[in-house]
C-alpha atoms as a PDB file:
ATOM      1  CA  UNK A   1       0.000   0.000   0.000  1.00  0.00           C
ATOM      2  CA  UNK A   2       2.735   2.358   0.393  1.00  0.00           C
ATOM      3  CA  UNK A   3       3.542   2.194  -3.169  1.00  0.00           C
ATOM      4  CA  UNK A   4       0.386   3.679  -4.224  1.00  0.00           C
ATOM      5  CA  UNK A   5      -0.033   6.162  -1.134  1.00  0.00           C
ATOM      6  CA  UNK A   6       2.011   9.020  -2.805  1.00  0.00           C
ATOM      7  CA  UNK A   7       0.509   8.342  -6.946  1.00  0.00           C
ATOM      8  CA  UNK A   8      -3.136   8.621  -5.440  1.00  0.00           C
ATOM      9  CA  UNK A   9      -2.768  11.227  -3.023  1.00  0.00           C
ATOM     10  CA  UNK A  10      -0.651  13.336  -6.558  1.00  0.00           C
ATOM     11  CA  UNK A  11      -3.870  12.228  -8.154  1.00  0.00           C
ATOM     12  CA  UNK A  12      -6.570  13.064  -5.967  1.00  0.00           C
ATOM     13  CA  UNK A  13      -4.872  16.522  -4.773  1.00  0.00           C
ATOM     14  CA  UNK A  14      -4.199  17.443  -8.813  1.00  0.00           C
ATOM     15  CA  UNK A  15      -8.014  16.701  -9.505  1.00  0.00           C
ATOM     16  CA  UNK A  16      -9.304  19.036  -6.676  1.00  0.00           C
ATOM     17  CA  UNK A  17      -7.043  21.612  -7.671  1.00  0.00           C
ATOM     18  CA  UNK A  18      -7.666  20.899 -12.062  1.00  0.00           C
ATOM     19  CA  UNK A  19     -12.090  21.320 -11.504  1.00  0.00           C
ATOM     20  CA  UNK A  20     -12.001  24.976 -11.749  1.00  0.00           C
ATOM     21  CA  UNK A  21     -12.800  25.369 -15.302  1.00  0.00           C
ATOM     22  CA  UNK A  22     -15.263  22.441 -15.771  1.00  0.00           C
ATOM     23  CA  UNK A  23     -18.837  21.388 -16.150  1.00  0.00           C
ATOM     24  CA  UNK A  24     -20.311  19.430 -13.350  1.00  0.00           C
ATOM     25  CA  UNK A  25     -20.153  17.152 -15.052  1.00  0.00           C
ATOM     26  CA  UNK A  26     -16.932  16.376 -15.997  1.00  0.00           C
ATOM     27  CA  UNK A  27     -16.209  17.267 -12.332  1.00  0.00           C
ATOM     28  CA  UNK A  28     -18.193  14.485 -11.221  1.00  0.00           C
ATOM     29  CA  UNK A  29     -16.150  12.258 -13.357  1.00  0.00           C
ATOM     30  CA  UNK A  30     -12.718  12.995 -12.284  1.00  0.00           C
ATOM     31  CA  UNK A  31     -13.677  13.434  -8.726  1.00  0.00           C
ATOM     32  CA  UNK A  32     -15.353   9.647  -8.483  1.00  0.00           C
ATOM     33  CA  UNK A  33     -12.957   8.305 -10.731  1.00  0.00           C
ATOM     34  CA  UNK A  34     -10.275   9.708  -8.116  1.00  0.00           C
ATOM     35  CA  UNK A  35     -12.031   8.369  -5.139  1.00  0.00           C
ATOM     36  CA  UNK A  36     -12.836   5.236  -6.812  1.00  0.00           C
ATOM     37  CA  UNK A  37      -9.075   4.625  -7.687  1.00  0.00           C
ATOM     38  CA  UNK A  38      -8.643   5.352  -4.400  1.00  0.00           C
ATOM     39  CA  UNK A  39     -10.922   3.042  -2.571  1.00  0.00           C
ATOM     40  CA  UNK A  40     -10.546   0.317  -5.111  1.00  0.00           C
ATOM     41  CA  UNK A  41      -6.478  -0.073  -4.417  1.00  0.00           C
ATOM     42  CA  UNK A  42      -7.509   0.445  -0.374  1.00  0.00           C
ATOM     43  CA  UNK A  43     -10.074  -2.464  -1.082  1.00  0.00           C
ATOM     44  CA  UNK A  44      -7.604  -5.151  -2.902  1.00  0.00           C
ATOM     45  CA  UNK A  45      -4.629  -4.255  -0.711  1.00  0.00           C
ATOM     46  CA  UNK A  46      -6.430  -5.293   2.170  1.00  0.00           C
ATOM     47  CA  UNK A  47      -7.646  -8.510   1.193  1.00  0.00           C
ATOM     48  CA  UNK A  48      -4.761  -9.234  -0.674  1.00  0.00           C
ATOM     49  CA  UNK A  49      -4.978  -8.678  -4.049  1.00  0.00           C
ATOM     50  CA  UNK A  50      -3.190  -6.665  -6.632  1.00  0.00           C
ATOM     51  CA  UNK A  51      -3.656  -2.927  -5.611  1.00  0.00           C
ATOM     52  CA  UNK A  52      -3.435  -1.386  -9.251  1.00  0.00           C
ATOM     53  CA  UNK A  53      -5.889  -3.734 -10.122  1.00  0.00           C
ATOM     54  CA  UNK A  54      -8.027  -2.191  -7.901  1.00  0.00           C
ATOM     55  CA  UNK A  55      -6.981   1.242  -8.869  1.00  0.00           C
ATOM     56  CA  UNK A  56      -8.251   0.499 -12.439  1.00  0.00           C
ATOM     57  CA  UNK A  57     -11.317  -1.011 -11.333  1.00  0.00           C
ATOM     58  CA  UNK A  58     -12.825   1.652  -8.506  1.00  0.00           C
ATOM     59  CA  UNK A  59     -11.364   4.624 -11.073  1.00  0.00           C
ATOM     60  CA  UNK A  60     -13.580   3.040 -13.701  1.00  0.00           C
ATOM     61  CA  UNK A  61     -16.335   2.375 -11.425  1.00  0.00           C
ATOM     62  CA  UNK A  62     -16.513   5.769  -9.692  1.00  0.00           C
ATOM     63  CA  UNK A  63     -15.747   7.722 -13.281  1.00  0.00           C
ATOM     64  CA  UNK A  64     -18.928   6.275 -14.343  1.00  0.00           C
ATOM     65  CA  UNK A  65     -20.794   7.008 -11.383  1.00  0.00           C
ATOM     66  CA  UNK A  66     -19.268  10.433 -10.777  1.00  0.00           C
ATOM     67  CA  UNK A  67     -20.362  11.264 -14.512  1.00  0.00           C
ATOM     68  CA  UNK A  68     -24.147  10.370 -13.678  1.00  0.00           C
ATOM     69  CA  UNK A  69     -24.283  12.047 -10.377  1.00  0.00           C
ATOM     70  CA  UNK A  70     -22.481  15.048 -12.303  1.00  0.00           C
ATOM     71  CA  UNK A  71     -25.310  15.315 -14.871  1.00  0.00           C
ATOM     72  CA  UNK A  72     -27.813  15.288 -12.268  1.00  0.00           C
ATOM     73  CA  UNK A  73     -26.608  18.125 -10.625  1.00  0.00           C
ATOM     74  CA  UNK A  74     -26.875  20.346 -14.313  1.00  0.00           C
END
């Protein structure tokens, strides 16, 4: 997990930092896809499995999700 402590945090701090220009709804999508990355590598470090595997996976997951809640909110 330490390996991908210092990539996400770059990540998630450059995607806070890069939504100043954009539609909610592409906020929504980096933002969840951030999170998800995120939470999916927590997820599959702790029970085991490959963490950037799990990176791919939750930033996939909460992309999609992000971009739905995102075009709610226009």
């Amino acid at each position: 997990m330490k390996k991908l402590t210092f990539p996400l945090l770059v990540i998630l701090l450059s995607s806070s930092v890069a939504c100043t220009n954009m539609s909610n709804e592409e906020q929504g999508t980096l933002t969840g896809g951030a999170i998800g990355a995120a939470v999916g590598a927590g997820i599959a470090s702790a029970t085991g499995g490959n963490g950037w595997t799990g990176a791919a996976i939750g930033a996939v997951a909460g992309g999609v999700i992000g971009n739905i809640k995102g075009k709610e909110a226009e």
